[in-house]
N, C-alpha and C. Protein backbone atom coordinates (compact mmCIF):
# COMPACT_ATOMS: atom_id res chain seq x y z
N UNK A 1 9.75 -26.92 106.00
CA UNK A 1 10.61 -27.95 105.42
C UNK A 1 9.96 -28.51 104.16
N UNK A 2 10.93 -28.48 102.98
CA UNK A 2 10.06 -28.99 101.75
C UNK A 2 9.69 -30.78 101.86
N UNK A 3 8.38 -31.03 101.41
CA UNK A 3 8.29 -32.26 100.90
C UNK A 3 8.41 -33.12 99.98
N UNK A 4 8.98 -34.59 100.61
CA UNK A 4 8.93 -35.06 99.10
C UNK A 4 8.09 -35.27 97.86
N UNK A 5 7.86 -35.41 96.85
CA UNK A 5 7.17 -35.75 96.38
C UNK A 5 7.75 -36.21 94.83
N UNK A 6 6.47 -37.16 93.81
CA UNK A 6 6.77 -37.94 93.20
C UNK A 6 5.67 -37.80 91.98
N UNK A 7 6.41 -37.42 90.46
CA UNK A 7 5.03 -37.50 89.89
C UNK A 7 4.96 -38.24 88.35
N UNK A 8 4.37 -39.11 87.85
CA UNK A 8 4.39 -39.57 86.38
C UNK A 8 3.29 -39.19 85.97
N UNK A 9 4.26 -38.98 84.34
CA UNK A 9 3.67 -38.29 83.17
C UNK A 9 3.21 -39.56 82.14
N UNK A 10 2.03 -39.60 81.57
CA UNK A 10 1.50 -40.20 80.27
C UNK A 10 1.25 -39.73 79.20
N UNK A 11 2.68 -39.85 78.70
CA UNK A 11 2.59 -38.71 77.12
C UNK A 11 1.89 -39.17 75.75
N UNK A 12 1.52 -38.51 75.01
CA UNK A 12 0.61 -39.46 73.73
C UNK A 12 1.51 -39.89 73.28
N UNK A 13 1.02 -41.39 72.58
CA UNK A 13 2.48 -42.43 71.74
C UNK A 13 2.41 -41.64 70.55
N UNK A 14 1.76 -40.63 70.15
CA UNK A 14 2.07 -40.07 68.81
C UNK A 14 3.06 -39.55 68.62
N UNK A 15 3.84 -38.71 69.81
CA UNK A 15 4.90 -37.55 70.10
C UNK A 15 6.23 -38.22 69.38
N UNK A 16 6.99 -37.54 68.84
CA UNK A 16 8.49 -38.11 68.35
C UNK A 16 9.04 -37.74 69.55
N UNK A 17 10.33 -38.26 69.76
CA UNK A 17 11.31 -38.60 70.91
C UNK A 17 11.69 -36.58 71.00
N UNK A 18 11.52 -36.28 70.16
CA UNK A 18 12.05 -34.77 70.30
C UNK A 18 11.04 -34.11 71.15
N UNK A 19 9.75 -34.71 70.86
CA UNK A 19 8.54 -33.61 71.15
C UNK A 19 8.54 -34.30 72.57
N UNK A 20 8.53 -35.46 72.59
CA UNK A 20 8.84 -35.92 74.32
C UNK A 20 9.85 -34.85 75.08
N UNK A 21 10.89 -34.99 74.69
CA UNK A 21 11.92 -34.69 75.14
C UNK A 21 12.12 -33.28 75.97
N UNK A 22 10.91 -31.99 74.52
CA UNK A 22 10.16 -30.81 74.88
C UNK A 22 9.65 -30.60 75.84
N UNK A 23 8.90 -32.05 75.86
CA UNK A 23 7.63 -31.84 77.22
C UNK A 23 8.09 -32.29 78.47
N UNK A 24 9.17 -33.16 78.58
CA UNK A 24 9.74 -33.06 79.83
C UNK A 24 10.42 -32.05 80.36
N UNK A 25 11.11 -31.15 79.02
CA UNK A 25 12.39 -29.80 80.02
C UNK A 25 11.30 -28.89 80.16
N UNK A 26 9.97 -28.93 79.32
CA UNK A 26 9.18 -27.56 80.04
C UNK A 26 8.33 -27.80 81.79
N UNK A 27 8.12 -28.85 81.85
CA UNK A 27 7.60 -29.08 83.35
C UNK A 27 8.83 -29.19 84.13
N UNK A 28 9.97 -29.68 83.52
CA UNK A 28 11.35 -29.45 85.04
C UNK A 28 11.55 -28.30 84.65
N UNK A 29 11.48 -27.39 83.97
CA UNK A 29 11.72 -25.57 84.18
C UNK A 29 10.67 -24.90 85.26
N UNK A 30 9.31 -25.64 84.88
CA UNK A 30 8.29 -25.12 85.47
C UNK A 30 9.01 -25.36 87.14
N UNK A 31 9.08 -26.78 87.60
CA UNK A 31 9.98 -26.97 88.95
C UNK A 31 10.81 -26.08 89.35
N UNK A 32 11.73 -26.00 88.38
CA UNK A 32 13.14 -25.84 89.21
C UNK A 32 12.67 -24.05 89.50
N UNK A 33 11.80 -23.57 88.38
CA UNK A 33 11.51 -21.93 88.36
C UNK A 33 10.74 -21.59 89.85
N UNK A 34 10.37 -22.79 89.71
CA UNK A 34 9.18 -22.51 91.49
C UNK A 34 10.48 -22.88 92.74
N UNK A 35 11.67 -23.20 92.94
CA UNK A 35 12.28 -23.64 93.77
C UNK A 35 12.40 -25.03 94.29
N UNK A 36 12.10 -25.52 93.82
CA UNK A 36 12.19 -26.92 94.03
C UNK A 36 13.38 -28.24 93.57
N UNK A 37 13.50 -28.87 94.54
CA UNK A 37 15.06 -29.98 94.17
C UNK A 37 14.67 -30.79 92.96
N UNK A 38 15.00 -31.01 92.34
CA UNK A 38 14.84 -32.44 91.35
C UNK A 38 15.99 -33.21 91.94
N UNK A 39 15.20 -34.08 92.71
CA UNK A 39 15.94 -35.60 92.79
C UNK A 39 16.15 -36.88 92.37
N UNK A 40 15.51 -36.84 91.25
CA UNK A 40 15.68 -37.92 90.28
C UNK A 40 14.80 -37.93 88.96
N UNK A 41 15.08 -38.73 88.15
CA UNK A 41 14.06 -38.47 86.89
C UNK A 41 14.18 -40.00 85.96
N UNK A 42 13.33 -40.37 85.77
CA UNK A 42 13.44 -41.52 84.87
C UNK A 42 12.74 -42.25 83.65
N UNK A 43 12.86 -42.19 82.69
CA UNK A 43 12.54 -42.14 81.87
C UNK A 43 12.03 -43.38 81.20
N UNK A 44 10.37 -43.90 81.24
CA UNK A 44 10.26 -45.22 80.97
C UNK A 44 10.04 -45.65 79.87
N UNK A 45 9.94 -44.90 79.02
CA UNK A 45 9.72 -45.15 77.55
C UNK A 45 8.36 -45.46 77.17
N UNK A 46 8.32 -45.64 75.67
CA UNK A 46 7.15 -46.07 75.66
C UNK A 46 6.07 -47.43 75.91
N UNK A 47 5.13 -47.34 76.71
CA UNK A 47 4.43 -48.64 77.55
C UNK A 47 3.20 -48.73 76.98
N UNK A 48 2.90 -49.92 77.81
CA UNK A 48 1.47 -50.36 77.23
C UNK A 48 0.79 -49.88 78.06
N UNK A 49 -0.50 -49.36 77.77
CA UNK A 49 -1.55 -48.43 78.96
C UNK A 49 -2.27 -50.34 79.22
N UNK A 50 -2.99 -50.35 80.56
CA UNK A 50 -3.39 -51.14 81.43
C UNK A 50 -4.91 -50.94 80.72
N UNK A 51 -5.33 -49.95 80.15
CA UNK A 51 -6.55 -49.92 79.32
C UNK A 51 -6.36 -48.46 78.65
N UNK A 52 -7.10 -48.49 77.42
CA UNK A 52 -7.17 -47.26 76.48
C UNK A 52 -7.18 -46.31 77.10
N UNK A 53 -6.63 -44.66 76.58
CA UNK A 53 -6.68 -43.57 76.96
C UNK A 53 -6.89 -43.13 75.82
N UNK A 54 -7.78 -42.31 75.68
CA UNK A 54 -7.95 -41.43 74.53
C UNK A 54 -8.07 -42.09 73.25
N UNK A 55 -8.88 -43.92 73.30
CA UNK A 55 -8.36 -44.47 72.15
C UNK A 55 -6.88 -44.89 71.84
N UNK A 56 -5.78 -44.80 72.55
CA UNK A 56 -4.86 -44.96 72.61
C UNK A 56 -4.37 -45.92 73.52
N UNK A 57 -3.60 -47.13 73.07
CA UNK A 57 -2.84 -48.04 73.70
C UNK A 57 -1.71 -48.33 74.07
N UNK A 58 -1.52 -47.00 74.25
CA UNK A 58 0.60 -47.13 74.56
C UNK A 58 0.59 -45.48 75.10
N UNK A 59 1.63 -45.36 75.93
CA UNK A 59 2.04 -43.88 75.95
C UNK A 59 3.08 -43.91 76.71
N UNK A 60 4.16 -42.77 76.27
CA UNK A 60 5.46 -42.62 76.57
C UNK A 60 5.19 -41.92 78.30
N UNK A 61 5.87 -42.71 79.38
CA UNK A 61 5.72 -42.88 80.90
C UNK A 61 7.40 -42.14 81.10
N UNK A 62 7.01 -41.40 82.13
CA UNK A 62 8.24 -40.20 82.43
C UNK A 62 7.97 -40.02 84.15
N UNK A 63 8.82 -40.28 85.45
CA UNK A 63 8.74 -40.53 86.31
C UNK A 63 9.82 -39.41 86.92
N UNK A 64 9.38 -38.30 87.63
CA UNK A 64 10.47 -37.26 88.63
C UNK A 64 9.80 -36.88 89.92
N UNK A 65 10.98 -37.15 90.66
CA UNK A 65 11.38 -37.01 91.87
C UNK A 65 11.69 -35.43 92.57
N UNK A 66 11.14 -35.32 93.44
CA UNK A 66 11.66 -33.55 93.69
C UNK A 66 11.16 -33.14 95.01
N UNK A 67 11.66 -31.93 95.61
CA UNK A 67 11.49 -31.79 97.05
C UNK A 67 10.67 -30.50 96.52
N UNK A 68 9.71 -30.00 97.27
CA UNK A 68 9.36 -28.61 97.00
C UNK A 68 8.42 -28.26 97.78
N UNK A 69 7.73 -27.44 97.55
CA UNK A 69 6.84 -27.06 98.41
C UNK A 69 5.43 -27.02 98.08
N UNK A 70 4.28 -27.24 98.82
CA UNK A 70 2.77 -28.26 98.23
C UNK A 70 2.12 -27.29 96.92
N UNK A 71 2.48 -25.91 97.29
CA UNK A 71 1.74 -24.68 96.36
C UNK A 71 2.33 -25.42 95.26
N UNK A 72 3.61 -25.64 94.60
CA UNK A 72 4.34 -26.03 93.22
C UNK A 72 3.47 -27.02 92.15
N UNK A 73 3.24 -28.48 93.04
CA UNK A 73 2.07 -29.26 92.99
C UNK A 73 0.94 -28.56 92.16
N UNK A 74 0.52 -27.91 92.82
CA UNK A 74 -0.85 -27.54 92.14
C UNK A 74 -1.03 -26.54 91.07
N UNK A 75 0.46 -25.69 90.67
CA UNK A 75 1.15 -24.78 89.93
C UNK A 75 1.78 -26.28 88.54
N UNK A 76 2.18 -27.10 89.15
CA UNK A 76 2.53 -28.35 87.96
C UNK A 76 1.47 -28.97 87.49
N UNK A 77 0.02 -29.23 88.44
CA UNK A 77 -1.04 -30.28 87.88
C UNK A 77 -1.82 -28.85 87.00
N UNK A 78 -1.81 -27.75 86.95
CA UNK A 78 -2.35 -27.45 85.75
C UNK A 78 -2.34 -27.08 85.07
N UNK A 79 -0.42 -26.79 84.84
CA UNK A 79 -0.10 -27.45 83.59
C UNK A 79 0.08 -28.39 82.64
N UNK A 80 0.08 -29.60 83.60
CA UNK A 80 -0.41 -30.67 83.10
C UNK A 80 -1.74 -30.70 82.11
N UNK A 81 -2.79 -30.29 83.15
CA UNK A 81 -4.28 -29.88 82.55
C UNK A 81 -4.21 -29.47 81.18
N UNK A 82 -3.29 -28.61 81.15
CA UNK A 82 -3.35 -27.72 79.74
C UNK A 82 -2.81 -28.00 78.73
N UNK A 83 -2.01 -28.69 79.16
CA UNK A 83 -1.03 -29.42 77.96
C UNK A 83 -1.74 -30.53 77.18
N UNK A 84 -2.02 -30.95 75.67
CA UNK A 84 -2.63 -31.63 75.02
C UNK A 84 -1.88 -32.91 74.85
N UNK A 85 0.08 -32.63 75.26
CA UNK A 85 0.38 -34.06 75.19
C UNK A 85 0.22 -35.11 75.85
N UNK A 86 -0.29 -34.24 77.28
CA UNK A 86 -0.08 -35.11 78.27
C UNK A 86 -1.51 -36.04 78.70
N UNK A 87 -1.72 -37.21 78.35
CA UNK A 87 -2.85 -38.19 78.71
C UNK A 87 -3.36 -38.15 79.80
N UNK A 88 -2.25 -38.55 80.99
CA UNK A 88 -2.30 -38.83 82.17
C UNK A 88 -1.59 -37.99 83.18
N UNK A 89 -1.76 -37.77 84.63
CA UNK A 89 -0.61 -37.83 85.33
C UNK A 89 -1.04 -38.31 87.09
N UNK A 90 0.14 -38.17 87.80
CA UNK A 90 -0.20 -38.39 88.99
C UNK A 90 0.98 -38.13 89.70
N UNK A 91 0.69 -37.08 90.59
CA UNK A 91 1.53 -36.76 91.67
C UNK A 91 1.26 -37.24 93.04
N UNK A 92 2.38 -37.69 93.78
CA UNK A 92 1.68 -38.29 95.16
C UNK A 92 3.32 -37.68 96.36
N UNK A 93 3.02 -37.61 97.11
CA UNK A 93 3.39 -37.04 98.35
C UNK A 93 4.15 -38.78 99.15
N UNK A 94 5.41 -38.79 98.94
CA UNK A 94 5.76 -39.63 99.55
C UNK A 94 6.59 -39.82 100.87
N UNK A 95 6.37 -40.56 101.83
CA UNK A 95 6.46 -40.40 102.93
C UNK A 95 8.01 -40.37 103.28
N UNK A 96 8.56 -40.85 104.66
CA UNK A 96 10.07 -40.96 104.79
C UNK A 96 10.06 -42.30 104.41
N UNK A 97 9.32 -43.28 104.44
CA UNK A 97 9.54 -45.08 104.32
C UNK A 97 9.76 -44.76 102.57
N UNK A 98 9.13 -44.29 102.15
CA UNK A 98 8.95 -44.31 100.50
C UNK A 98 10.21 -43.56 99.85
N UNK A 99 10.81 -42.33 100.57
CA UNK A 99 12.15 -42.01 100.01
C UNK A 99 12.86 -42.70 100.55
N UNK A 100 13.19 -43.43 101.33
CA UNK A 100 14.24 -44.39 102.08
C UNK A 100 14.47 -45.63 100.96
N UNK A 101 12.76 -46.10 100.86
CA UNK A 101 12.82 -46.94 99.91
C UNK A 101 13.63 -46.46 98.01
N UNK A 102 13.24 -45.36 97.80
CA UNK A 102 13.37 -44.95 96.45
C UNK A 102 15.20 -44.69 96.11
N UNK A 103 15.40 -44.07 97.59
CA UNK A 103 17.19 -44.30 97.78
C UNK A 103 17.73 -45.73 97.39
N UNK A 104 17.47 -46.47 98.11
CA UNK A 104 17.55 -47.27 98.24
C UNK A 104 17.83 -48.52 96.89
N UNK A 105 16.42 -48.16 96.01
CA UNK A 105 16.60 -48.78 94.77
C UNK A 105 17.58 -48.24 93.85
N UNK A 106 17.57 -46.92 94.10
CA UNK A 106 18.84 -46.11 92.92
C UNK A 106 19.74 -46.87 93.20
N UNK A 107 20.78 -47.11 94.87
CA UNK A 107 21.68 -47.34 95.17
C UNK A 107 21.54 -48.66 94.27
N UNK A 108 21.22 -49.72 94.56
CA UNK A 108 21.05 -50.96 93.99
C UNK A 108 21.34 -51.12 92.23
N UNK A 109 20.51 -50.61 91.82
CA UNK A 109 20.56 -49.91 90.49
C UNK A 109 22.50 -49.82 90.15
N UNK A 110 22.60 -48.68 90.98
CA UNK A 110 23.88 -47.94 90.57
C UNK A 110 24.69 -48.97 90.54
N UNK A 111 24.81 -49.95 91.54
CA UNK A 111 25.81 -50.70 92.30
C UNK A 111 25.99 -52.24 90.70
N UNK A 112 24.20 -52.61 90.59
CA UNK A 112 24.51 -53.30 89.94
C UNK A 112 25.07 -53.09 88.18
N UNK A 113 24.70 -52.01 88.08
CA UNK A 113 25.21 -51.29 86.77
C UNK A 113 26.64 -51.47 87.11
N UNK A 114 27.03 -51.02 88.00
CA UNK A 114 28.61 -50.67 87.99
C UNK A 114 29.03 -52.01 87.97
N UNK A 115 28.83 -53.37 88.75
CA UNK A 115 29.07 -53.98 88.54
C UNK A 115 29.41 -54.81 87.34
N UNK A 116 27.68 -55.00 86.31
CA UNK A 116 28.37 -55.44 84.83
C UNK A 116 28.63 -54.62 84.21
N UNK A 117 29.15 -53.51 84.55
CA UNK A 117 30.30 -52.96 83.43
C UNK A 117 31.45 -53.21 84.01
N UNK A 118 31.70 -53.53 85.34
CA UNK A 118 33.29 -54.76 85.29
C UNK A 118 33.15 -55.85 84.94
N UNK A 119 32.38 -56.69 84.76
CA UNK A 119 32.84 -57.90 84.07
C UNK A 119 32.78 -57.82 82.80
């Protein structure tokens, strides 16, 4: 049975929105090519790092969701490795409380979006 799992990206603030944009469809190809669900994806823009990376004080934060299987994981962290845009990352294995929870917020999300766009 595949697991869930959960992983954010810390892209350099140098990247233009295009070269972002690059580096996210080549790691969800890398996914979806290994078999794996993408269940969500979100896109946080660019943030303030909590302390320097690389001399750098900001970096564009990219957050996906996906079911797959543990080999994929370790087939995604090194590409990560290799990639020069990427600062940071972190994948973590989330439990049933943590997708219940992550449902959960979309729904909320959705509900209140839909909402102020009726009033």
């Amino acid at each position: 049975m595949p697991k869930h799992y959960e992983t954010v990206i810390i892209m350099n603030p140098v990247l233009s929105q295009e070269q972002v944009t690059e580096t996210v469809d080549k790691f969800r190809r890398i996914l979806t090519e290994n078999g794996t669900e993408i269940v969500h994806e979100n896109n946080w823009g660019l943030r303030k790092l909590a302390y320097p990376i690389q001399k750098k004080n900001t970096g564009f934060y990219y957050l996906t969701e996906f079911k797959g299987d543990g080999s994929v994981v370790a087939k995604l962290e090194l590409e990560y490795k290799r990639d020069e845009r990427i600062m940071r990352f972190l994948t973590v294995a989330l439990d049933k409380h943590a997708v219940a929870y992550n449902e959960k917020k979309r729904k909320n999300a959705a509900q209140k979006k839909q909402e102020e766009s009726a009033n």
